[in-house]
Protein backbone atom coordinates (compact mmCIF):
# COMPACT_ATOMS: atom_id res chain seq x y z
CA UNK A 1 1.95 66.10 47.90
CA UNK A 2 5.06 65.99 49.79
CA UNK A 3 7.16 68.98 50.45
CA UNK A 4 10.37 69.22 52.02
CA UNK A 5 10.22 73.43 53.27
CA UNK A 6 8.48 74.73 50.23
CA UNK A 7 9.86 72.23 47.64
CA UNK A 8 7.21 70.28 45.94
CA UNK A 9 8.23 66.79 45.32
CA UNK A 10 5.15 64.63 44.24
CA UNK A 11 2.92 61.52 46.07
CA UNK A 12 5.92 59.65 46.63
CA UNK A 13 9.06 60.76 46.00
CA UNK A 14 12.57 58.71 45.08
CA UNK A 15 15.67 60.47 45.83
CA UNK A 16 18.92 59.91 45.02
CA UNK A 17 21.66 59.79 47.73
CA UNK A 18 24.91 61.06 48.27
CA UNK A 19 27.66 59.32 46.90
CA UNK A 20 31.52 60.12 47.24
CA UNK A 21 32.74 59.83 43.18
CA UNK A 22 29.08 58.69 42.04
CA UNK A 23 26.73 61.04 42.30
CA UNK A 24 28.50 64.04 39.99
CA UNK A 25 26.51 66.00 37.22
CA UNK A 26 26.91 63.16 34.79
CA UNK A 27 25.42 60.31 36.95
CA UNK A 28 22.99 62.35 38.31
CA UNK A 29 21.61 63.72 34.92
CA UNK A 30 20.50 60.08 33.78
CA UNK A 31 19.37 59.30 37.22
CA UNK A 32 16.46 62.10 36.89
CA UNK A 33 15.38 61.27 32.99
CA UNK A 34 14.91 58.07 34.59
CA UNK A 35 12.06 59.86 37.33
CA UNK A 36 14.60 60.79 40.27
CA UNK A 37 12.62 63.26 42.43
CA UNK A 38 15.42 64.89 44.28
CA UNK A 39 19.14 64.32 44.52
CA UNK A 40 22.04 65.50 46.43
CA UNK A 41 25.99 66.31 44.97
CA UNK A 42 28.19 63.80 46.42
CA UNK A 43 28.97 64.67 49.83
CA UNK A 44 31.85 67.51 50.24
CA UNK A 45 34.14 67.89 52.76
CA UNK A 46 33.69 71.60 54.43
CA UNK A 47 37.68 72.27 55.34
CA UNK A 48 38.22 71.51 51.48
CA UNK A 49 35.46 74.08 50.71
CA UNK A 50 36.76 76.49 52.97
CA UNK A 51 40.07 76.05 51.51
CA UNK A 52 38.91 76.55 47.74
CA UNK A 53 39.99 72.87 47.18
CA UNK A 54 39.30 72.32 43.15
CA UNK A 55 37.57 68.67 43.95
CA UNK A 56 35.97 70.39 47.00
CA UNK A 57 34.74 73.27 44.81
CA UNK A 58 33.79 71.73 41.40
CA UNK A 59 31.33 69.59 43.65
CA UNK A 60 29.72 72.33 43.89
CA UNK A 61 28.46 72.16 40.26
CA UNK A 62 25.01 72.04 39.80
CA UNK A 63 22.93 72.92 36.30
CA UNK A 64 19.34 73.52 35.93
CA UNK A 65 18.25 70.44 34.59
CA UNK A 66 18.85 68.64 37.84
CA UNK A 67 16.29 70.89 40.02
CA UNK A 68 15.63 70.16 42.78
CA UNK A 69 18.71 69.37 44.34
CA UNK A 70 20.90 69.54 47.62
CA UNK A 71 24.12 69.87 48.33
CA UNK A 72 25.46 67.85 50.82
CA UNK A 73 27.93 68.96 53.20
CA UNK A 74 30.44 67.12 56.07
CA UNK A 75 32.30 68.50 58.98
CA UNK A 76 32.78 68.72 62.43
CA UNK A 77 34.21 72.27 63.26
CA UNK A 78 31.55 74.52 64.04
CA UNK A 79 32.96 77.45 62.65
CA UNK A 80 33.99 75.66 59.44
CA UNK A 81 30.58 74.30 58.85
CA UNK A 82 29.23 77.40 59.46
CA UNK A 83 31.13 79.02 56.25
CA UNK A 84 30.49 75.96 54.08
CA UNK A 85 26.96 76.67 54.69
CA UNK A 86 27.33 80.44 53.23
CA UNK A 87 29.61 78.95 50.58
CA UNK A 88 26.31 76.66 49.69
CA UNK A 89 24.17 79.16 50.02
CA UNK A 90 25.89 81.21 47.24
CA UNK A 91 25.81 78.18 44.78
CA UNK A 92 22.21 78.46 44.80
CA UNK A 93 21.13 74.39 45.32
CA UNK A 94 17.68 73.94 46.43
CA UNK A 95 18.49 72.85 49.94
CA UNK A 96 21.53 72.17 51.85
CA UNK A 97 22.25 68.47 53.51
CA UNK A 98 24.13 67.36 56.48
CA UNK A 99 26.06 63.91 56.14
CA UNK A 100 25.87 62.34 59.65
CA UNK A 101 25.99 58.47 57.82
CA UNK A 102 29.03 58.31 56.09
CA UNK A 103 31.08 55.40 57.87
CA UNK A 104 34.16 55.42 56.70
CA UNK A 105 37.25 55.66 58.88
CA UNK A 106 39.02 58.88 57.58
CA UNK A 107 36.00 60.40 57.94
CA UNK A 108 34.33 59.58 61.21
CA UNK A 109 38.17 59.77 63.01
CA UNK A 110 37.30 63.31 62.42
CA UNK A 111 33.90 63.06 64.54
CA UNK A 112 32.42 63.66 61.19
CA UNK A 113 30.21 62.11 59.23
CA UNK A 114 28.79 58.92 61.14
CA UNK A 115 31.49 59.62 64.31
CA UNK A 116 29.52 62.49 65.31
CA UNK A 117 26.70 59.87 66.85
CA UNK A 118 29.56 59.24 69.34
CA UNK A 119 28.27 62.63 70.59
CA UNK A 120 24.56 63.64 69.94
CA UNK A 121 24.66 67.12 72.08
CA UNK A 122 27.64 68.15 69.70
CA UNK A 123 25.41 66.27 66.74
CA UNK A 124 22.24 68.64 67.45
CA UNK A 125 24.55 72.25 68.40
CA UNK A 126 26.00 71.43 64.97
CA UNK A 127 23.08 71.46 63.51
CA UNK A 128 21.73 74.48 64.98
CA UNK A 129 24.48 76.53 63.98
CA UNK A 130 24.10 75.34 60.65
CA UNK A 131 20.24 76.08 60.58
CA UNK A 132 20.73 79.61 61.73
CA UNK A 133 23.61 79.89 58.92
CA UNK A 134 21.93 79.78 55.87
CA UNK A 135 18.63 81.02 54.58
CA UNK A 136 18.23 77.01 52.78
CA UNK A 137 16.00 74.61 53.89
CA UNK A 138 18.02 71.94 55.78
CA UNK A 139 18.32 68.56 55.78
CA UNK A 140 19.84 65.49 57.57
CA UNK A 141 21.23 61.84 56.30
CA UNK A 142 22.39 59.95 59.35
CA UNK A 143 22.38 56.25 60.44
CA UNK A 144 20.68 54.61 63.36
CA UNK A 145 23.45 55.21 65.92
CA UNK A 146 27.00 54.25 66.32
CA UNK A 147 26.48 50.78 67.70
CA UNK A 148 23.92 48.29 68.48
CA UNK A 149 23.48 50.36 72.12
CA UNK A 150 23.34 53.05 70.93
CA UNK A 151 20.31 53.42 68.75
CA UNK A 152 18.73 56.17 69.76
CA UNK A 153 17.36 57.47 66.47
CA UNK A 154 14.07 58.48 67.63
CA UNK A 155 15.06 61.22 70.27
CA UNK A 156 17.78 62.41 67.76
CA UNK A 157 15.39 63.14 64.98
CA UNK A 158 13.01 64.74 67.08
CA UNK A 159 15.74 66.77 68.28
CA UNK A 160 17.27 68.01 65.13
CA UNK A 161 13.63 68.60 63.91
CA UNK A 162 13.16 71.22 67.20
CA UNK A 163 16.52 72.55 65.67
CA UNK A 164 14.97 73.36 62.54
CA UNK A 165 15.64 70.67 59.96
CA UNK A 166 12.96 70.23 57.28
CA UNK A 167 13.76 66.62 56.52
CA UNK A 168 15.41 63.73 57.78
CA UNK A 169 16.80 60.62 55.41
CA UNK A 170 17.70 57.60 58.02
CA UNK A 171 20.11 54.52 56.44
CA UNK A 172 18.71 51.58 58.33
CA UNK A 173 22.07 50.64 60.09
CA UNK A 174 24.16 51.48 62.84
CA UNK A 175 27.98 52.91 61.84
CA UNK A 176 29.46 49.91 63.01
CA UNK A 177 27.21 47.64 60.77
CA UNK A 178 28.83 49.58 57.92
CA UNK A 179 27.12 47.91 54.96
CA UNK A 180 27.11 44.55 56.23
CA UNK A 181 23.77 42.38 57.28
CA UNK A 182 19.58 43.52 56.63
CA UNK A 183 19.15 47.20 56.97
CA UNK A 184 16.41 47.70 60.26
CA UNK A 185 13.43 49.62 59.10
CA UNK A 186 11.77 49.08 61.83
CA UNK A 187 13.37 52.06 63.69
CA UNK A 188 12.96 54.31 60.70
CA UNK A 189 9.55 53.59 61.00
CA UNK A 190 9.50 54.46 64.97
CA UNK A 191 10.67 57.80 63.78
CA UNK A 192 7.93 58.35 61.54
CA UNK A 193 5.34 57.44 63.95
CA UNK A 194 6.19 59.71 66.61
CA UNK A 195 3.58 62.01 66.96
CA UNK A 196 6.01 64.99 67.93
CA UNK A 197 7.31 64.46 64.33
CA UNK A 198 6.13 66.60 61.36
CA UNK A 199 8.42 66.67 58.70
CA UNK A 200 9.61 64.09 56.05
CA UNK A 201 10.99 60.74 56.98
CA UNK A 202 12.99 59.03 54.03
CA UNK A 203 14.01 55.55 54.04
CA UNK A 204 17.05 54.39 52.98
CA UNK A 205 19.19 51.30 52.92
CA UNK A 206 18.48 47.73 51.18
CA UNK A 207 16.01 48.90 48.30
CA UNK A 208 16.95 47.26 44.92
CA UNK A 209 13.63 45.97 43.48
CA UNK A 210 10.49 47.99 42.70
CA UNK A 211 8.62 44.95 44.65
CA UNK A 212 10.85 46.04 47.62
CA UNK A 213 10.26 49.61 47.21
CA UNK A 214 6.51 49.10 47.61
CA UNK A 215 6.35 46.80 50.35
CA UNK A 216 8.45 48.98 52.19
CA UNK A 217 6.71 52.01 51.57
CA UNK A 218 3.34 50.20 53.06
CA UNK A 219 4.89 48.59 55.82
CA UNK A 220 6.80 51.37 57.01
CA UNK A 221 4.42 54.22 56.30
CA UNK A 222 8.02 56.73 55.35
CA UNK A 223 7.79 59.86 52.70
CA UNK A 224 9.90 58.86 50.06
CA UNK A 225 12.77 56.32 49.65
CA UNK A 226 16.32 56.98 49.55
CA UNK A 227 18.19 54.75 46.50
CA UNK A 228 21.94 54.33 46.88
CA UNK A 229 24.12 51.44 45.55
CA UNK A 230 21.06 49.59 43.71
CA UNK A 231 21.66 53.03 40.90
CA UNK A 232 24.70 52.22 40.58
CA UNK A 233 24.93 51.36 36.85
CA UNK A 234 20.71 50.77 37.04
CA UNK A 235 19.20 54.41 36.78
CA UNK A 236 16.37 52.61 35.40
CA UNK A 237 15.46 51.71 38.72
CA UNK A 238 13.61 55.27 39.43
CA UNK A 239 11.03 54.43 36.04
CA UNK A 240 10.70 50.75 37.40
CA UNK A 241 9.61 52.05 41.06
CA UNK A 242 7.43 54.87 39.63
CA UNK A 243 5.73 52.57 37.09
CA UNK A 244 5.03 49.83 40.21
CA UNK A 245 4.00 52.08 42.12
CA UNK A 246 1.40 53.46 39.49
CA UNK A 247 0.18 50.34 38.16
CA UNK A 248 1.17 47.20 40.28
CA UNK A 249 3.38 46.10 36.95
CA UNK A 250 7.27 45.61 36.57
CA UNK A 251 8.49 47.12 33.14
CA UNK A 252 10.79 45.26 31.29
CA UNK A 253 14.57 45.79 32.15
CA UNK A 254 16.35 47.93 30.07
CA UNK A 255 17.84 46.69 26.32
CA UNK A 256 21.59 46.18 25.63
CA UNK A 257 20.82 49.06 23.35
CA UNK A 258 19.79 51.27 26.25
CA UNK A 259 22.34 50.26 28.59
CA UNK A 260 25.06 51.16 25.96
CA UNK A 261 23.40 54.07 25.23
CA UNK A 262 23.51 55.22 28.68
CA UNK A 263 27.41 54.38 29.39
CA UNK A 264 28.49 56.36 26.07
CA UNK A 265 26.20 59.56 27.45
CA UNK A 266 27.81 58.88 31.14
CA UNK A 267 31.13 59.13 29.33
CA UNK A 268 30.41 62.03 27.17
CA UNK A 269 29.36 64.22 30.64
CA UNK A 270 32.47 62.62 32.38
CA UNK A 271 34.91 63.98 29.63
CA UNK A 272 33.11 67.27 29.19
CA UNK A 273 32.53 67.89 33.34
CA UNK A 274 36.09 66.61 34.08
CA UNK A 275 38.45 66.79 30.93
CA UNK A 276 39.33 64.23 29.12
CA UNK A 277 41.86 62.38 31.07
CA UNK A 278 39.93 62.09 34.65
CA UNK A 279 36.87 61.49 32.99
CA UNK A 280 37.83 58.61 31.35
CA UNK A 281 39.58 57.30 34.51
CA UNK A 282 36.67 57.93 37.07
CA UNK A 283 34.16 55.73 34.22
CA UNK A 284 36.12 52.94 34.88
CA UNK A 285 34.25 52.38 38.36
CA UNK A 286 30.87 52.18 36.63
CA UNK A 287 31.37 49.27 33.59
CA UNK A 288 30.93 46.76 35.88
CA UNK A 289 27.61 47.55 36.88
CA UNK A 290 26.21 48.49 33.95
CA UNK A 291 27.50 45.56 32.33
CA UNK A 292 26.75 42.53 34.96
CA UNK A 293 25.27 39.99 34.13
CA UNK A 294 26.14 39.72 30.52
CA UNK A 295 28.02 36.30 29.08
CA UNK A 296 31.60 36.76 28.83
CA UNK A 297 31.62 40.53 29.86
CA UNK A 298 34.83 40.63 31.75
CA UNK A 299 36.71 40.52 28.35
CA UNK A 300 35.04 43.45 27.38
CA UNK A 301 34.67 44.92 30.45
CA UNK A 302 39.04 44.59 30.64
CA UNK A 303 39.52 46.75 28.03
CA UNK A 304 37.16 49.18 29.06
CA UNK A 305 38.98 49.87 32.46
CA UNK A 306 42.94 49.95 30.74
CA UNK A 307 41.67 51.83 27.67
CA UNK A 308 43.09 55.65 28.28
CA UNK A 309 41.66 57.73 25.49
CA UNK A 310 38.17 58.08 24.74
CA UNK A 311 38.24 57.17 21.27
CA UNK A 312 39.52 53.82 22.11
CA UNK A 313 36.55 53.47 24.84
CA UNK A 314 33.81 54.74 22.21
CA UNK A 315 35.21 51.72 19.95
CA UNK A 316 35.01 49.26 22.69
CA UNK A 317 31.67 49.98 23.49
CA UNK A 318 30.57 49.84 19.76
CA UNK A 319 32.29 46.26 19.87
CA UNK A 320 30.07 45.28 23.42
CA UNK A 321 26.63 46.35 20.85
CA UNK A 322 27.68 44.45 17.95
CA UNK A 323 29.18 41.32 20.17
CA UNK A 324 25.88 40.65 22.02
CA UNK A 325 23.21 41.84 18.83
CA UNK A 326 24.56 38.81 17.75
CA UNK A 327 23.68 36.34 20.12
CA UNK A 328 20.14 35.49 20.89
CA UNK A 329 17.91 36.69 23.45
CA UNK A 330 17.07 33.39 24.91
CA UNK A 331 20.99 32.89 25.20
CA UNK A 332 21.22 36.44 27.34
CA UNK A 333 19.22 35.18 29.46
């Protein structure tokens, strides 16, 4: 049984990470019917918080259905991040996570995010503060280092663990990779190994097939996996994993029925978290995924993303059922 602090979280556990206009209530809530373990609130910006920003504070939102889960913070003001963590603290989330990954260029400009590994003695007194903040467990995301020279993972997870984190998630790239070329495991896995560490090591980074997940999770000996992009418009892909896992079988992928199914619920939560006009617009991100691979989608999938009331989307999506019931399986193929 794996437990991250006092948080119980099963043999194996799949969590969901952090994702900036993703991971809200609505995504999240079909991610764990589908056997998420643990997931995070996309990642919030702490002067925002601070502030009482609206986007900043509605991230905050978190409902009883989703336990466990962690907010994620980002910042790089010590006295800032220590407020956001009593902010978090008060919203009453499982645990509270520090985003040290995120590589994007308004963000790490800020030494935030990923640009903190520029500077690991500011990284770890950052954390510290933060640890001594808040009565939550806490947690770390972060990357391998900044660069190619500067992967240095392995000190800097044994020294946020003497700092008093309870977990760390590692993406299997460097900042300046970004996204681009095969995450490295093999570092993640040098991490786990050390025999100073003790608490959870979570892969992340590359895992899109249950086969994947496995091999992976034998070869690299980590806690639990971290699952980012491959949910995007595939929450199915925590039951596929878990049912691998258990019985060395791949389940069938899910129906047009179910994937339609799933976008009109996504919607419904999108409207009802956001309002009506937002949470129309902010669906239009996730047709594509849900939708690829099907003949003669982007039709479909056209409408779907200029369509501005939700009536007009329900109808749409009623059209994408009827459309494909009609042609064969062997033809959606």
């Amino acid at each position: 049984m794996l437990k991250i602090a006092d948080i119980e979280l099963g043999e194996f556990p799949l969590f969901l990470a952090p994702m900036e206009d993703v991971s809200d209530p609505p995504f999240r809530a079909l991610c764990k019917e589908q056997g998420c373990d643990m997931m995070y609130t996309e990642f919030i910006a702490v002067e925002g918080l601070i502030r009482d920003a609206h986007k900043s504070v509605q991230k905050l939102d978190i409902y009883d259905k989703e336990r466990p889960i962690g907010i994620q913070i980002f910042g790089a003001e010590l006295s800032s991040m220590q407020r956001a963590a009593e902010i978090v603290e008060e919203a009453g989330p499982e645990l509270l996570d520090i985003n040290y990954g995120c590589p994007v260029k308004k963000v790490v400009c800020k030494m935030a995010g990923a640009g903190i590994l520029q500077d690991i003695d500011r990284m770890v007194k950052l954390t510290d503060t933060i640890v001594k903040a808040t009565k939550l467990p806490v947690t770390v995301k972060t990357r391998l280092g900044w660069n190619d020279q500067t992967k240095h993972i392995v000190e800097v997870a044994e020294r946020l663990q003497d700092v008093g984190i309870k977990a760390i998630s590692i993406h299997g790239r460097t900042r300046k990779q970004m996204y681009k070329g095969e995450a490295d495991w093999s570092l993640i896995a040098a991490v786990k190994e050390n025999p100073r560490m003790h608490i959870p090591v979570i892969g992340n980074g590359d895992i899109d097939t249950p086969e994947k997940a496995v091999s992976y999770k034998n070869r690299y000996g980590v806690d639990g996996i971290m699952i980012g992009r491959a949910s995007i418009g595939n929450p199915w892909i925590f039951r596929e994993i878990k049912h691998f896992v258990k019985t060395g079988e791949l389940l069938p992928p899910p129906t047009l029925e179910e994937k339609v199914e799933a976008v009109r619920r996504h919607l419904a939560t999108s409207i009802e978290w956001k309002g009506p006009k937002l949470g129309v617009l902010e669906m239009r991100r996730h047709y594509a995924n849900y939708f690829r691979g099907l003949p003669g989608v982007k039709q479909f999938r056209n409408r779907l993303v200029t369509a501005d009331e939700p009536a007009a989307v329900f109808e749409i999506l009623d059209e994408v059922l009827q459309h494909y019931a009609r042609i064969s399986e062997y033809e959606l193929v």
